[in-house]
Protein backbone atom coordinates (compact mmCIF):
# COMPACT_ATOMS: atom_id res chain seq x y z
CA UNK A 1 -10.67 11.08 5.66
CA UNK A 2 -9.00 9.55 2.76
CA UNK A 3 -5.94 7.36 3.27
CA UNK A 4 -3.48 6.26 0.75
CA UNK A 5 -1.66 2.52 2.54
CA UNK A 6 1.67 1.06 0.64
CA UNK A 7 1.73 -1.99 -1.32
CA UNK A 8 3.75 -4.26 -2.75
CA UNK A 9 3.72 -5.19 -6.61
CA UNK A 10 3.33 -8.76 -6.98
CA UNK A 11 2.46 -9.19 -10.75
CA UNK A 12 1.66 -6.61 -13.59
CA UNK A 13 -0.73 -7.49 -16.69
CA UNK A 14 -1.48 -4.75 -19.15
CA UNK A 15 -2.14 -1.28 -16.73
CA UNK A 16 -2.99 -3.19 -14.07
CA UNK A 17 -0.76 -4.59 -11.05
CA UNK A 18 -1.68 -7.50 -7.97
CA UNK A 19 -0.40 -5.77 -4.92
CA UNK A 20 0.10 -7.57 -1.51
CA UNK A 21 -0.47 -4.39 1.22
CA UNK A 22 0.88 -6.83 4.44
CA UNK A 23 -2.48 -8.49 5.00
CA UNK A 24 -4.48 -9.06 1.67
CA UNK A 25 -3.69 -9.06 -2.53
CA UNK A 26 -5.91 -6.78 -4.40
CA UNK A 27 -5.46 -5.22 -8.28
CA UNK A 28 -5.01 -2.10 -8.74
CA UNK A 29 -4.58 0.49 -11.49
CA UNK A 30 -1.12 1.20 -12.99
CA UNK A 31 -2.57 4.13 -14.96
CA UNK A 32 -0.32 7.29 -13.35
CA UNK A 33 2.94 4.94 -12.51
CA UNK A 34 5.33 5.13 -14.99
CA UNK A 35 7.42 1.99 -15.69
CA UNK A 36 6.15 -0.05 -12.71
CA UNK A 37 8.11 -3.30 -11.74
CA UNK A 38 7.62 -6.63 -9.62
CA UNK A 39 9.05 -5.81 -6.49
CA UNK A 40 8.15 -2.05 -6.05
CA UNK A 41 6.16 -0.21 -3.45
CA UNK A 42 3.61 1.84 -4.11
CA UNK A 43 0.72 4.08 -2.38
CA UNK A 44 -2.74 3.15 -2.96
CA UNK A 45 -6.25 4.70 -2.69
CA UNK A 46 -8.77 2.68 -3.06
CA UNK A 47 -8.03 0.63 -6.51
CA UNK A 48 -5.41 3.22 -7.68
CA UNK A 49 -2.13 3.62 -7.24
CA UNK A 50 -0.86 7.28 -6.90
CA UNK A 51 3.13 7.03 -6.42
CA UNK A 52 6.01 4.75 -6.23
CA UNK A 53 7.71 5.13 -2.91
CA UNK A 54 10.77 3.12 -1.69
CA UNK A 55 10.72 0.16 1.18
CA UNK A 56 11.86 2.71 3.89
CA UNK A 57 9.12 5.03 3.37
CA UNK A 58 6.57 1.98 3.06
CA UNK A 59 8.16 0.78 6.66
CA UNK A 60 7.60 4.24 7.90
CA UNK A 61 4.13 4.88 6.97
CA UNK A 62 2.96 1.52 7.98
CA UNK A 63 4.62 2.45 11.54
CA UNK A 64 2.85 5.72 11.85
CA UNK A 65 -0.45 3.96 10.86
CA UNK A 66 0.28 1.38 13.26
CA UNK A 67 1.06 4.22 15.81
CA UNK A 68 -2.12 6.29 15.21
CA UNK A 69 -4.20 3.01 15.27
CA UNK A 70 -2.67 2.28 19.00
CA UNK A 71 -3.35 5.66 20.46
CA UNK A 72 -7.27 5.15 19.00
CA UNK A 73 -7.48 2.47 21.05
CA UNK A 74 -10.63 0.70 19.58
CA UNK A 75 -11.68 3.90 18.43
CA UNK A 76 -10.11 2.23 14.51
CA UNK A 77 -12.04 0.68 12.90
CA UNK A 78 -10.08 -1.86 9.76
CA UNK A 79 -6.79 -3.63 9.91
CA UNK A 80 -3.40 -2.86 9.98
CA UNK A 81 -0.27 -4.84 9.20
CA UNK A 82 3.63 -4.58 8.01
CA UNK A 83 4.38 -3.96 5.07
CA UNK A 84 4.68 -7.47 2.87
CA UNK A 85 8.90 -8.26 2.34
């Protein structure tokens, strides 16, 4: 199963953007956002981002994640934290 986790833009250089997604800063590609900025959530897969979405719907996701990784108990395997402020 693929998963796509929110993130928070950080910095932006060129097509690329540092992203904090609540528990580590990765880069990802900028290459189907259009007009990112510092500040903005997004969904990533994998290096990518695929969408900007608002805080609310970052909060939410990250909840139902969080949810779903409860009811596994153990069974989930990876980390999951809030959403970076």
């Amino acid at each position: 199963m693929c998963l796509a986790t929110p993130a928070k833009i950080i910095s932006i250089k060129n097509k690329m953007a540092e992203v904090d997604d609540g528990h580590a800063k990765k880069k990802v590609y900028l290459v189907l956002i259009k007009n990112p900025k510092i500040g903005e959530y997004l969904l990533v897969h994998t290096n990518l981002a695929i969408s900007k979405i608002d805080k609310k719907e970052a909060e939410e996701i990250i909840n139902l994640i969080s949810q779903h990784a409860a009811k596994c108990q153990g069974r989930f395997v990876g980390k999951v934290a809030a959403p970076p402020h």
